[in-house]
Protein backbone atom coordinates (compact mmCIF):
# COMPACT_ATOMS: atom_id res chain seq x y z
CA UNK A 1 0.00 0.00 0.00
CA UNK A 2 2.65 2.19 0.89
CA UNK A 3 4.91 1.23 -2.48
CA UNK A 4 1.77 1.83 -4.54
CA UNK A 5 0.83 6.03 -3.12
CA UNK A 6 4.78 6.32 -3.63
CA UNK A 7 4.25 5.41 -7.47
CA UNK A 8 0.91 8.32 -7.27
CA UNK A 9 2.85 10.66 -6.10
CA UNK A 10 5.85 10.31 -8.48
CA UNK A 11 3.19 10.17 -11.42
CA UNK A 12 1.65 13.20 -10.33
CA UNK A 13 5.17 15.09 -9.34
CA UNK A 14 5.81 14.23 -13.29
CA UNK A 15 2.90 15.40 -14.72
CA UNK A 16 1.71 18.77 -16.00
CA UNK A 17 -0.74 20.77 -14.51
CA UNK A 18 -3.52 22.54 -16.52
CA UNK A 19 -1.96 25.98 -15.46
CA UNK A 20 1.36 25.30 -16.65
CA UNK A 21 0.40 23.45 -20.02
CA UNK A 22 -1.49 26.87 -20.76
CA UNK A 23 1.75 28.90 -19.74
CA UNK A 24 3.53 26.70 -22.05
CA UNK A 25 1.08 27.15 -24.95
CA UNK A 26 0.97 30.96 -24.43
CA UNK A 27 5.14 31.07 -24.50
CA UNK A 28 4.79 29.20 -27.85
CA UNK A 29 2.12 31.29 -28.96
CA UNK A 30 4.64 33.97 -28.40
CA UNK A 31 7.30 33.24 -29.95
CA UNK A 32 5.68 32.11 -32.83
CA UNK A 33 3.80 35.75 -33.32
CA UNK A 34 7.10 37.19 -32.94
CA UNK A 35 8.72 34.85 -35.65
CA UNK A 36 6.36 35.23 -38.18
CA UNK A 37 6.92 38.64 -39.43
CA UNK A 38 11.26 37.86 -39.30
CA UNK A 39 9.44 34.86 -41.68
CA UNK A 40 7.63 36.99 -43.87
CA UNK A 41 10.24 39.33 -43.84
CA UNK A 42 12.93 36.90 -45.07
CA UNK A 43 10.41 35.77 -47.49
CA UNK A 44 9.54 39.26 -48.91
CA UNK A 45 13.57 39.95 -49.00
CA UNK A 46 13.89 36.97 -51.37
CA UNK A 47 11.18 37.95 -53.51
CA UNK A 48 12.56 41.22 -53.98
CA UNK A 49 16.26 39.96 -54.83
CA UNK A 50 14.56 37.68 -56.95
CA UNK A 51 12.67 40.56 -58.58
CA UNK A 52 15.60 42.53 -59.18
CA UNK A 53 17.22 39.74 -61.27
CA UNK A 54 14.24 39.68 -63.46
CA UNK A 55 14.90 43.41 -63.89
CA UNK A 56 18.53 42.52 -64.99
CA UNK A 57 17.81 40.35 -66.93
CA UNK A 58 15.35 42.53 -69.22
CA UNK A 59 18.26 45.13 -69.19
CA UNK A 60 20.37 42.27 -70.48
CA UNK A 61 18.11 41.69 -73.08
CA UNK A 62 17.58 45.12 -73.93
CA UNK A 63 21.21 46.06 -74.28
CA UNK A 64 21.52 42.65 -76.49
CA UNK A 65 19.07 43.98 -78.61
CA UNK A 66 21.02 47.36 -78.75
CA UNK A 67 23.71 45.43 -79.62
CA UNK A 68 22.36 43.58 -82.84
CA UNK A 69 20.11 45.79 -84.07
CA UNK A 70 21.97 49.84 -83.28
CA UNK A 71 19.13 50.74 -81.10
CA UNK A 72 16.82 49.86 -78.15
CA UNK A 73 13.73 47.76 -78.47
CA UNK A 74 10.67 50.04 -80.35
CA UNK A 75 7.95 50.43 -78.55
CA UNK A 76 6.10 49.42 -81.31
CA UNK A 77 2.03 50.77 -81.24
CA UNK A 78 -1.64 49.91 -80.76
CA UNK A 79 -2.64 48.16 -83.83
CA UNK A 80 -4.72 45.01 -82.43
CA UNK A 81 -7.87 44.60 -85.05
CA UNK A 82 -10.61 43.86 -82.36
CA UNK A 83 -13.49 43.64 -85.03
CA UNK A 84 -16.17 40.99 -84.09
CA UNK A 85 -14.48 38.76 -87.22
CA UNK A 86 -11.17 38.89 -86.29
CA UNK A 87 -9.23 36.42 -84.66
CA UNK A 88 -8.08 37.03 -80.79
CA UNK A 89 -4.98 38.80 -81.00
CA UNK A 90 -4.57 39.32 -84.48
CA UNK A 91 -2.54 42.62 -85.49
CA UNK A 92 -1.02 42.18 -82.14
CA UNK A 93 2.66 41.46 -83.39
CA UNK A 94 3.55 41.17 -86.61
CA UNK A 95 6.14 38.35 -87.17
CA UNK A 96 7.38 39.23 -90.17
CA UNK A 97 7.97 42.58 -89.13
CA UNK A 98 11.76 42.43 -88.06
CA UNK A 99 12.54 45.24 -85.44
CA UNK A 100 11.93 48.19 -86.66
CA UNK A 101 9.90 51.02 -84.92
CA UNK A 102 7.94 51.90 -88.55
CA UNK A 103 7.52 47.91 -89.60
CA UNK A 104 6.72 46.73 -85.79
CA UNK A 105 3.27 47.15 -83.68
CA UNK A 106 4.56 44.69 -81.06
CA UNK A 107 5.76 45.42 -77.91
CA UNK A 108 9.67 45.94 -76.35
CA UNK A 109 9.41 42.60 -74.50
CA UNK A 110 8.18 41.13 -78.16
CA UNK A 111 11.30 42.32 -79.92
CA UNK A 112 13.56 41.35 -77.13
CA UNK A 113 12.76 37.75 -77.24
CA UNK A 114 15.34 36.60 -79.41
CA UNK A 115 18.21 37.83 -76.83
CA UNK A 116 16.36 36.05 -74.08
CA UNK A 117 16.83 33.25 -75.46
CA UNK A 118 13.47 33.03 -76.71
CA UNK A 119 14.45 32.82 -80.93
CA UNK A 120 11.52 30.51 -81.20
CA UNK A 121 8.57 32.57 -79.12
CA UNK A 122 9.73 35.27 -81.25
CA UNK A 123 9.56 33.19 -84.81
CA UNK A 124 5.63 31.80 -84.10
CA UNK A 125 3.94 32.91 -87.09
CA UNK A 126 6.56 33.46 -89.08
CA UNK A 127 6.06 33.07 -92.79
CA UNK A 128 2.54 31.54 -92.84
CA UNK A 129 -0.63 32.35 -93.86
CA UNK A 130 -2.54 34.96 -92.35
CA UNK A 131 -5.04 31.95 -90.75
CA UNK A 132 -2.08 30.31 -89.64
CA UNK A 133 -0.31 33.12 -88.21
CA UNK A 134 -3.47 34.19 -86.70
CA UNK A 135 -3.39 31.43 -84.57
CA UNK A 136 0.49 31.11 -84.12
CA UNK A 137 -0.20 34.74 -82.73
CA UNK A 138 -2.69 33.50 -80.17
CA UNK A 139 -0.06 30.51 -78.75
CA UNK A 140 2.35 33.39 -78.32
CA UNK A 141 -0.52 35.27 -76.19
CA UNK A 142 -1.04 32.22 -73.78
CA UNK A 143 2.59 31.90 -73.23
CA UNK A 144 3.87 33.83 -70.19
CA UNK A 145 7.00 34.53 -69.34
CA UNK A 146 8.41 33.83 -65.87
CA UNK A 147 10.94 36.71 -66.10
CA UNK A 148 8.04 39.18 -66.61
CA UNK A 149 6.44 38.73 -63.37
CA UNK A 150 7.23 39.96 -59.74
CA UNK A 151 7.01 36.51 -57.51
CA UNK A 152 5.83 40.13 -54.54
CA UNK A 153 2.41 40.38 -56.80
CA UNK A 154 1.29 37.54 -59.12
CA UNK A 155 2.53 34.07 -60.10
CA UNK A 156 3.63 33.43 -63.77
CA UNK A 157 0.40 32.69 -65.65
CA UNK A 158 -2.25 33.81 -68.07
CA UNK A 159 -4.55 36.27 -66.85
CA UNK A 160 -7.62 37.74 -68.56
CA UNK A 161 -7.95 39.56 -71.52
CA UNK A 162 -10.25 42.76 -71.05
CA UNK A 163 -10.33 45.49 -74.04
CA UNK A 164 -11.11 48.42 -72.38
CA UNK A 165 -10.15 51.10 -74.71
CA UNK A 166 -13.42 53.65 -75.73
CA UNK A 167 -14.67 51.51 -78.83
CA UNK A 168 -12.49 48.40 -78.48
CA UNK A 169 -14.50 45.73 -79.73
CA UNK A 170 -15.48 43.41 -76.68
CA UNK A 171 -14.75 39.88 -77.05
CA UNK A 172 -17.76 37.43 -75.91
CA UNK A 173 -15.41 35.10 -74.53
CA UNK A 174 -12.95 36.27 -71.66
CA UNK A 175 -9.80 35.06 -73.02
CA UNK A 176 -6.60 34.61 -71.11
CA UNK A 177 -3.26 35.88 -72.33
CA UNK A 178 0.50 36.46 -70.83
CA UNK A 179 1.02 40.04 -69.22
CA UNK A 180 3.71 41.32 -67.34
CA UNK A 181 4.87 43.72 -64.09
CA UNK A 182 7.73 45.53 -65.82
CA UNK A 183 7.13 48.66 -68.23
CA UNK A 184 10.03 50.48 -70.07
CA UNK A 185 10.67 54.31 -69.63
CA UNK A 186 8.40 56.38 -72.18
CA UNK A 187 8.91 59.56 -70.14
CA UNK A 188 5.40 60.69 -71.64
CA UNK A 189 3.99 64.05 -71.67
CA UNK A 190 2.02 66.89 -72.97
CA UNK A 191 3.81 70.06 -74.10
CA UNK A 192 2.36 73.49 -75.65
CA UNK A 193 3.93 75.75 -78.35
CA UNK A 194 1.73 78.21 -79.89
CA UNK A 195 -1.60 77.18 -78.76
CA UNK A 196 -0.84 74.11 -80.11
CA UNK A 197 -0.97 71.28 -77.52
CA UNK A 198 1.18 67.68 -78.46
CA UNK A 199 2.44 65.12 -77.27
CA UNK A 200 6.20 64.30 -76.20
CA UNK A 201 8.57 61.08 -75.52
CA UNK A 202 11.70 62.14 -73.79
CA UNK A 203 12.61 58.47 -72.57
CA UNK A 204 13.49 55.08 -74.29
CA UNK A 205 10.76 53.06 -75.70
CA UNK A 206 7.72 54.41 -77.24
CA UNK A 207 5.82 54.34 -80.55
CA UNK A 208 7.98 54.11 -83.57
CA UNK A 209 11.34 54.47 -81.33
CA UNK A 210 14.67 53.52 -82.72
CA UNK A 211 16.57 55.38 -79.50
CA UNK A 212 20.57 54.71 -79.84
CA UNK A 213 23.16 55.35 -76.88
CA UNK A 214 24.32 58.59 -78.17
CA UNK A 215 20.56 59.63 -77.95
CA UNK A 216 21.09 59.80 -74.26
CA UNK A 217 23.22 62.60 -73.45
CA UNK A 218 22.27 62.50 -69.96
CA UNK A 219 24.30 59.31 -70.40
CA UNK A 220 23.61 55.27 -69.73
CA UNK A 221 23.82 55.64 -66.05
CA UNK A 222 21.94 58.45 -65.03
CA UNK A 223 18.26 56.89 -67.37
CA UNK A 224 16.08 54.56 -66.71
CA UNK A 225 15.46 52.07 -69.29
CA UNK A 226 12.67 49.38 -67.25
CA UNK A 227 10.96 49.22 -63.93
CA UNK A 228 8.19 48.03 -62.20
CA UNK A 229 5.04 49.45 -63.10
CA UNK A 230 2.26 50.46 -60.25
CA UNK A 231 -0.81 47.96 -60.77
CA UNK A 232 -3.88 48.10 -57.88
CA UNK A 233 -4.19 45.55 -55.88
CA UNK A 234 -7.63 44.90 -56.29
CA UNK A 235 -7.10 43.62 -59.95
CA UNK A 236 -4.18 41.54 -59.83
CA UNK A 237 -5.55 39.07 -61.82
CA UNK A 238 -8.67 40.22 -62.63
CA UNK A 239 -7.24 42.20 -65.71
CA UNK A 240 -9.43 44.83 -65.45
CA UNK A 241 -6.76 47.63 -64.47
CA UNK A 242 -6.78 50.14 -67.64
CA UNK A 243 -2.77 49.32 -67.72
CA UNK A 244 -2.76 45.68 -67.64
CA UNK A 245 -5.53 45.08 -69.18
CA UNK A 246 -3.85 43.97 -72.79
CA UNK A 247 -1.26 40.89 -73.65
CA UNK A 248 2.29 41.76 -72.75
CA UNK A 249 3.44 41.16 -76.37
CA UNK A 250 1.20 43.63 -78.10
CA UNK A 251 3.08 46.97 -78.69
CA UNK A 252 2.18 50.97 -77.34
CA UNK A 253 0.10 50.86 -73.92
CA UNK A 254 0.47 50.96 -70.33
CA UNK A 255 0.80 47.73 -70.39
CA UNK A 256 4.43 47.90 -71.30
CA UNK A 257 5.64 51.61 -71.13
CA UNK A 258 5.24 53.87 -68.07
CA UNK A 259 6.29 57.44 -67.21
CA UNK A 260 8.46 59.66 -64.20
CA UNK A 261 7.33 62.10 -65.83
CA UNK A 262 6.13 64.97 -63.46
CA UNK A 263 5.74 69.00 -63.33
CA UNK A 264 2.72 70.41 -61.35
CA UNK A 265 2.12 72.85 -64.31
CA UNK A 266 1.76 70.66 -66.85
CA UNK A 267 -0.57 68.75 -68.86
CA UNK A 268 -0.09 64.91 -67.93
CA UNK A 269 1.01 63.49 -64.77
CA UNK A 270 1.08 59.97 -64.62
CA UNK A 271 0.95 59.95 -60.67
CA UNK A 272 4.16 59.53 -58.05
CA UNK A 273 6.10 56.40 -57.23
CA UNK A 274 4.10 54.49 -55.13
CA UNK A 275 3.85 51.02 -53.77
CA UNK A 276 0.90 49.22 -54.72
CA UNK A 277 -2.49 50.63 -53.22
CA UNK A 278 -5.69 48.84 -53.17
CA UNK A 279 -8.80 51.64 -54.52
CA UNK A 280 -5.90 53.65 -56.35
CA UNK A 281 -5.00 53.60 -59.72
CA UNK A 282 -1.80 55.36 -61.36
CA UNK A 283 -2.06 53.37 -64.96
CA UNK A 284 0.90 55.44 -66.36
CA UNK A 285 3.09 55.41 -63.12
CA UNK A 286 6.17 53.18 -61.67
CA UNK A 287 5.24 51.20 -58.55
CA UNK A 288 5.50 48.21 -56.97
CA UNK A 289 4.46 45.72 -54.34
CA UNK A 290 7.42 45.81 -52.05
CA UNK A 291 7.27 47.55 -49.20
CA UNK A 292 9.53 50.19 -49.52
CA UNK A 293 11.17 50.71 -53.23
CA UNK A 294 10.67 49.38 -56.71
CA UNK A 295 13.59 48.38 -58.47
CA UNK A 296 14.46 49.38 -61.53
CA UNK A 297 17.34 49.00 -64.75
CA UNK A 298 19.25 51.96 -66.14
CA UNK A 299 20.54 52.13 -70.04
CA UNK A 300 24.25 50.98 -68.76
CA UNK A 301 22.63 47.65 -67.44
CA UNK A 302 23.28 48.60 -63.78
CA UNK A 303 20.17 47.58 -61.28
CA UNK A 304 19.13 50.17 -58.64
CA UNK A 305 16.46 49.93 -56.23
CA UNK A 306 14.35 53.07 -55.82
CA UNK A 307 12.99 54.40 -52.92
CA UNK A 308 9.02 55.97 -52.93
CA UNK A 309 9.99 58.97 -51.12
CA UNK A 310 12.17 60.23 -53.91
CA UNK A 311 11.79 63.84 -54.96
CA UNK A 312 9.04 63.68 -57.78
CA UNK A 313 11.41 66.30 -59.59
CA UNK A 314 14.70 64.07 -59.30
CA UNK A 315 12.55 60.87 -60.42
CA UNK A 316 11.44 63.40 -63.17
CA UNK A 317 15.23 63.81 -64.50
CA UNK A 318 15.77 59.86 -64.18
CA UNK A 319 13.28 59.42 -66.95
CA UNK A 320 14.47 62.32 -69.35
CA UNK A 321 17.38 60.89 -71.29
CA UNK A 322 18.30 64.52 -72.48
CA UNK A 323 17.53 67.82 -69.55
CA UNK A 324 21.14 67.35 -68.56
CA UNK A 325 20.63 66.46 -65.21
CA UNK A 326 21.79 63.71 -62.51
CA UNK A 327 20.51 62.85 -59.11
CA UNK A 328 22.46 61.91 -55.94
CA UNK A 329 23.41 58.64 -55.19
CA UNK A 330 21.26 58.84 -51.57
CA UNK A 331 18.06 58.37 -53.68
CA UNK A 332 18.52 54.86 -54.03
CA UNK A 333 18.10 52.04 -51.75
């Protein structure tokens, strides 16, 4: 009798009481809360490194293309017959339309595929008949490209397809096609002379561009060639935003090209440097979806992130390859 209370009490001395199994839970429940945002934070800092090399690698591409052809990719221009007969996507790209700004309606990341190692995306269509390139055209539409997306905002897919242009024809299917988180530097705006109001292009890519190195006499450092562009949160993958609302391939829209341009006088401004905001939409801006800076790739091929508190004005003379100007080193991250 004795032997067996000895055994109780040495069962109960080690047990856990109900108070200190809760303490024990709480202390968990602790550390784990403050874990969780070092987690997320490590995770966010690989996205963004992982971002960046996207963005180098575009800049590779671009300068490749410099390279081969004397100047940077064209911007190419809106040109995509949307008439209830025609075939989704058709007029988007033109395959047999080499590289040349006049010749070209698709886009810079179109024109760049053959120094991305992408010869074959680039060649779909090529030399058929206008049926058969019609459709070639639409298997380059549903292919997206993992270097085009920012692993912070949206995985590597097809998204849909919404024309939303005044009197854009309106599909009755929602189709899916490839789009893309990085625009090149258009540095778009409206100027005045005489009454007369028009528009300007002071950066890198935009319609009909055939922009060579010594067309940047602010120099290769000092302008941006491609960045992140701003999307809203709230249409992600919805496609509805008015700048990603079109396949990354076709040519001249806010799709691809975005502007730093900014002067509180003037006609346009496309909006500041922001990071993405749900309810707020900048369809002509640079943004992004990390926390603090978007990154971005200058003419020389060097990567800089950028933070969102940078003067409007100095982010304005980042974009103009020729006002002669230069901004401090202490505006990027």
């Amino acid at each position: 009798m004795v032997r067996s209370q000895k055994r109780s009490l040495v069962r109960a001395k080690n047990g856990f009481t109900l108070v200190e199994l809760l303490v024990v839970i709480a202390i968990i429940g602790t550390l784990v809360a403050l874990l969780l945002p070092a987690v997320q934070a490590a995770r966010e800092s690989a996205r963004f490194i992982t971002c960046a090399n996207h963005i180098r690698q575009l800049g590779v591409g671009c300068l490749n293309h410099l390279a081969a052809q004397k100047h940077f990719p064209t911007g190419g221009w809106h040109s995509m017959d949307l008439s209830p007969d025609a075939y989704p996507f058709q007029g988007m790209v033109k395959p047999d339309g080499g590289f040349s700004g006049r010749r070209q309606p698709g886009s810079w990341v179109y024109n760049i595929l053959p120094y991305m190692e992408q010869k074959q995306l680039r060649d779909l269509g090529k030399g058929l008949s206008p049926d058969k390139q019609a459709e070639a055209i639409y298997q380059l539409a549903q292919t997206p490209l993992e270097w085009m997306y920012c692993p912070s905002r949206r995985a590597p897919d097809v998204y849909p397809f919404h024309p939303i242009y005044p009197g854009d024809f309106k599909p009755p299917t929602v189709y899916k096609c490839a789009k893309g988180d990085y625009a090149a530097n258009i540095h778009f705006y409206f100027a005045e002379r005489s009454g007369t109001r028009f528009a300007v292009a002071d950066g890198i890519v935009y319609t009909w561009s055939e922009i060579r190195s010594i067309d940047i006499t602010d120099g290769l450092s000092n302008t941006i060639l491609v960045g992140e562009k701003y999307l809203n949160p709230d249409h992600y993958l919805d496609g509805l935003e008015y700048g990603d609302a079109y396949c990354v391939y076709g040519g001249f829209d806010t799709n691809t090209l975005r502007s730093a341009y900014f002067k509180p006088d003037g006609f346009f401004d496309p909006g500041p440097l922001s990071h993405d905001r749900a309810g707020l939409s900048y369809f002509w801006s640079f943004g992004s979806a990390h926390p603090h800076s978007a990154n971005f790739v200058f003419c020389d091929g060097s990567v800089h992130s950028i933070k969102y508190e940078i003067d409007r004005t100095l982010f304005n003379y980042l974009g103009n390859r020729r006002d002669r100007h230069t901004v401090p080193a202490d505006c990027y991250d």
